[in-house]
C-alpha atoms as a PDB file:
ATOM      1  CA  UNK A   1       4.179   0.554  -9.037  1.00  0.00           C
ATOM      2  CA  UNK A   2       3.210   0.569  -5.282  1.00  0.00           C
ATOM      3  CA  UNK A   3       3.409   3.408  -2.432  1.00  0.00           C
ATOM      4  CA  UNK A   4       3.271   2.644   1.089  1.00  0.00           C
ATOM      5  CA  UNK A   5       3.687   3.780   4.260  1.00  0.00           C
ATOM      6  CA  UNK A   6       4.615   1.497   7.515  1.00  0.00           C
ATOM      7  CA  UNK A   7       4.295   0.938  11.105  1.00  0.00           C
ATOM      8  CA  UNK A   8       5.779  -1.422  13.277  1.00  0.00           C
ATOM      9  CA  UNK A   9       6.932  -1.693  16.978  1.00  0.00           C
ATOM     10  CA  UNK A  10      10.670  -2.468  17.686  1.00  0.00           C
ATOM     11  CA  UNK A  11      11.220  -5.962  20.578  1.00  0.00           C
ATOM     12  CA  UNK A  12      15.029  -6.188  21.102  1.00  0.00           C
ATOM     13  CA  UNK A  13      16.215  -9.876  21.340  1.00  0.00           C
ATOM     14  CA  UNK A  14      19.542  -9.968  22.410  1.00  0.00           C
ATOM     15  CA  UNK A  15      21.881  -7.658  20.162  1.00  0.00           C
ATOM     16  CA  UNK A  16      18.682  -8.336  17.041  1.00  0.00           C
ATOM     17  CA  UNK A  17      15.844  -5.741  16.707  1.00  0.00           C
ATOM     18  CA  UNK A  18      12.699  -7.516  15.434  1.00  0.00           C
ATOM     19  CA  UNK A  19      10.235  -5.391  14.219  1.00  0.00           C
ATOM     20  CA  UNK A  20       6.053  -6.470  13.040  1.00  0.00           C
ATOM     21  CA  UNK A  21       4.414  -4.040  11.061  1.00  0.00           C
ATOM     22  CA  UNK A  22       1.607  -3.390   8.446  1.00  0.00           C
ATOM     23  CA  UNK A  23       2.733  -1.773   5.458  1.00  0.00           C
ATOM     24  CA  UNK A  24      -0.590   0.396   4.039  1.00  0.00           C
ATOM     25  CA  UNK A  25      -0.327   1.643   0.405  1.00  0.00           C
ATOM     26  CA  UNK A  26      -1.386   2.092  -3.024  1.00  0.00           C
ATOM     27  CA  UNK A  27      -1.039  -0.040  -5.982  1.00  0.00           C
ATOM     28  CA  UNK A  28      -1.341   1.696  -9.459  1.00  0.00           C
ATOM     29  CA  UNK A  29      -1.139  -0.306 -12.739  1.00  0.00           C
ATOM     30  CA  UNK A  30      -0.382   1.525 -16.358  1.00  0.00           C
ATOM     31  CA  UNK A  31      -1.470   0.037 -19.763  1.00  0.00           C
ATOM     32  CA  UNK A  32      -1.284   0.291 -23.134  1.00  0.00           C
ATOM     33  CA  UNK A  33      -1.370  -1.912 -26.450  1.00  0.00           C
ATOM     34  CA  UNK A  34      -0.212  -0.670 -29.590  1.00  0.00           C
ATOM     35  CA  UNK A  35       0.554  -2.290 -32.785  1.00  0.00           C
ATOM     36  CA  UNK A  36      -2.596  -3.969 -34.980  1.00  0.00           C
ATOM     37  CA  UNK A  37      -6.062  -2.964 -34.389  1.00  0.00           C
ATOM     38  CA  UNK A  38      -7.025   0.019 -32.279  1.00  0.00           C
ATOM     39  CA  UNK A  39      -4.511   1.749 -29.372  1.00  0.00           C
ATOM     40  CA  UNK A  40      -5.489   0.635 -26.125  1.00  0.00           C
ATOM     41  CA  UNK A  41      -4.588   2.217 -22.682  1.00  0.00           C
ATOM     42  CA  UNK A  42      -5.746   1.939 -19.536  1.00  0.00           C
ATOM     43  CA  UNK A  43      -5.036   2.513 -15.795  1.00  0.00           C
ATOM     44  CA  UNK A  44      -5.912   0.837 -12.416  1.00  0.00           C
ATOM     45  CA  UNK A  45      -5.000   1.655  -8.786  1.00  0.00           C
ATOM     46  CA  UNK A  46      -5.931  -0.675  -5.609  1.00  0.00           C
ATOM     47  CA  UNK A  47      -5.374  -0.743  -2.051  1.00  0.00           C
ATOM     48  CA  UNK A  48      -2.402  -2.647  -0.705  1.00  0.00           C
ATOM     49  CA  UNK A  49      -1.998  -3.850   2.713  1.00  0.00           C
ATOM     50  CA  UNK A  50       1.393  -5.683   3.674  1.00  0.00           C
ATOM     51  CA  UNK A  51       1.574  -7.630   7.179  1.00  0.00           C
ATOM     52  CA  UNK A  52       5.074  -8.899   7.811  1.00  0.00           C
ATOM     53  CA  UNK A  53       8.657  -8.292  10.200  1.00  0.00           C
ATOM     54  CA  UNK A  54      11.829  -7.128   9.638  1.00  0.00           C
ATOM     55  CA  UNK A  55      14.903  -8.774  11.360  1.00  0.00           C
ATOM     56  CA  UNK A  56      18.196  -6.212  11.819  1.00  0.00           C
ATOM     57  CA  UNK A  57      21.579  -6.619  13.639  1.00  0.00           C
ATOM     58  CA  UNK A  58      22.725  -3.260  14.538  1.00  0.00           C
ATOM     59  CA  UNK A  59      26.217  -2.324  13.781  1.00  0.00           C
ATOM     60  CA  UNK A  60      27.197   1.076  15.567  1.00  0.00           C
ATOM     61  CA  UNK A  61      25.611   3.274  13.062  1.00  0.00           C
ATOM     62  CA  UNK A  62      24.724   0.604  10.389  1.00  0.00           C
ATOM     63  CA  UNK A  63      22.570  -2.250  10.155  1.00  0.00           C
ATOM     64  CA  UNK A  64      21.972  -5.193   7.903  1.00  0.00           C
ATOM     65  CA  UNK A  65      18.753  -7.628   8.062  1.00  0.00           C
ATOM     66  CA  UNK A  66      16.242  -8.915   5.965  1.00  0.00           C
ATOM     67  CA  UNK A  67      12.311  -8.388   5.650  1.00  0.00           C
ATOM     68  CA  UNK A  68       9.611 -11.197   5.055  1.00  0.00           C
ATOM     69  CA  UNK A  69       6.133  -9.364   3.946  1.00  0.00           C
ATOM     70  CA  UNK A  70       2.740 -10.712   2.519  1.00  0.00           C
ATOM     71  CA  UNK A  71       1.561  -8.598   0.168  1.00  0.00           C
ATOM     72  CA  UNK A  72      -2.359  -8.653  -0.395  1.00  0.00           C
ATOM     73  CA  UNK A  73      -4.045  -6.057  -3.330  1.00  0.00           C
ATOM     74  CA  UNK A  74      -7.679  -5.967  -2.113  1.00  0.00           C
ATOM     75  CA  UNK A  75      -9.392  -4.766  -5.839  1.00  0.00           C
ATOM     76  CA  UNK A  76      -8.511  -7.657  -7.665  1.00  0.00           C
ATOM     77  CA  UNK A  77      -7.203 -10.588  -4.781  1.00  0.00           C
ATOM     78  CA  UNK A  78      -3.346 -10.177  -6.181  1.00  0.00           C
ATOM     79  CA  UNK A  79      -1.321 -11.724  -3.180  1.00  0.00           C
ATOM     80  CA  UNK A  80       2.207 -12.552  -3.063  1.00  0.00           C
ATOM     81  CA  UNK A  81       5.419 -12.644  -0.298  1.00  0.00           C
ATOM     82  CA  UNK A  82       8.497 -10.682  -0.427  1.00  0.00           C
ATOM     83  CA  UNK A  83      12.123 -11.214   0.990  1.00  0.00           C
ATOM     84  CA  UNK A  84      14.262  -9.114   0.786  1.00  0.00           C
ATOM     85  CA  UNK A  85      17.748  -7.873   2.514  1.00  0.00           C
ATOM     86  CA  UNK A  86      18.157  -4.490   3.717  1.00  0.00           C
ATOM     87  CA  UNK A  87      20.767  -2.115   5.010  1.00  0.00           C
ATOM     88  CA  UNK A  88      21.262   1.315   5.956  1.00  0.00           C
ATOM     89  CA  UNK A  89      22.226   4.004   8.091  1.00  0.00           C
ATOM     90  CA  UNK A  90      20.875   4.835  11.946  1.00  0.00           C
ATOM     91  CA  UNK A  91      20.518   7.964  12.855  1.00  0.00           C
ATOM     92  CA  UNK A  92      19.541   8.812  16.498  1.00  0.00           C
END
């Protein structure tokens, strides 16, 4: 499970809003073994830090885009990307 909190900077390009950011979070990691031998649990938590942009075409009060983040956990050296599509509401 991960928590995070992000900042970015909105550029408009034309009728897009691009938007860098670093995501800064937590990552926590639950464990536990039963079954033969003895019960086993355990528990871990790292820092998380998540460069990346989002892409989003505005659509009155909508939007639609996508995100494209690295995703570094600094205990242990866990790194991955993410993509992923987004929508929601604007309020302003």
């Amino acid at each position: 499970m991960h928590f995070a909190a992000e900042a970015g900077y909105d550029l408009w390009a034309g009728d897009l809003i691009i938007r860098p950011g670093l995501l800064v979070g937590g990552v926590l990691g639950l464990f536990e073994r039963q079954g033969a031998g003895d019960p086993f649990s355990d528990s871990t938590g790292d820092l998380l830090l998540g460069p990346g942009f989002v892409v989003l075409y505005p659509m009155d009060s909508l939007y639609l885009g996508g995100d494209l983040r690295g995703y570094v956990v600094m205990g242990d050296g866990v790194s991955g990307v993410g993509l992923n599509v987004t929508a929601g509401a604007r309020f302003e």
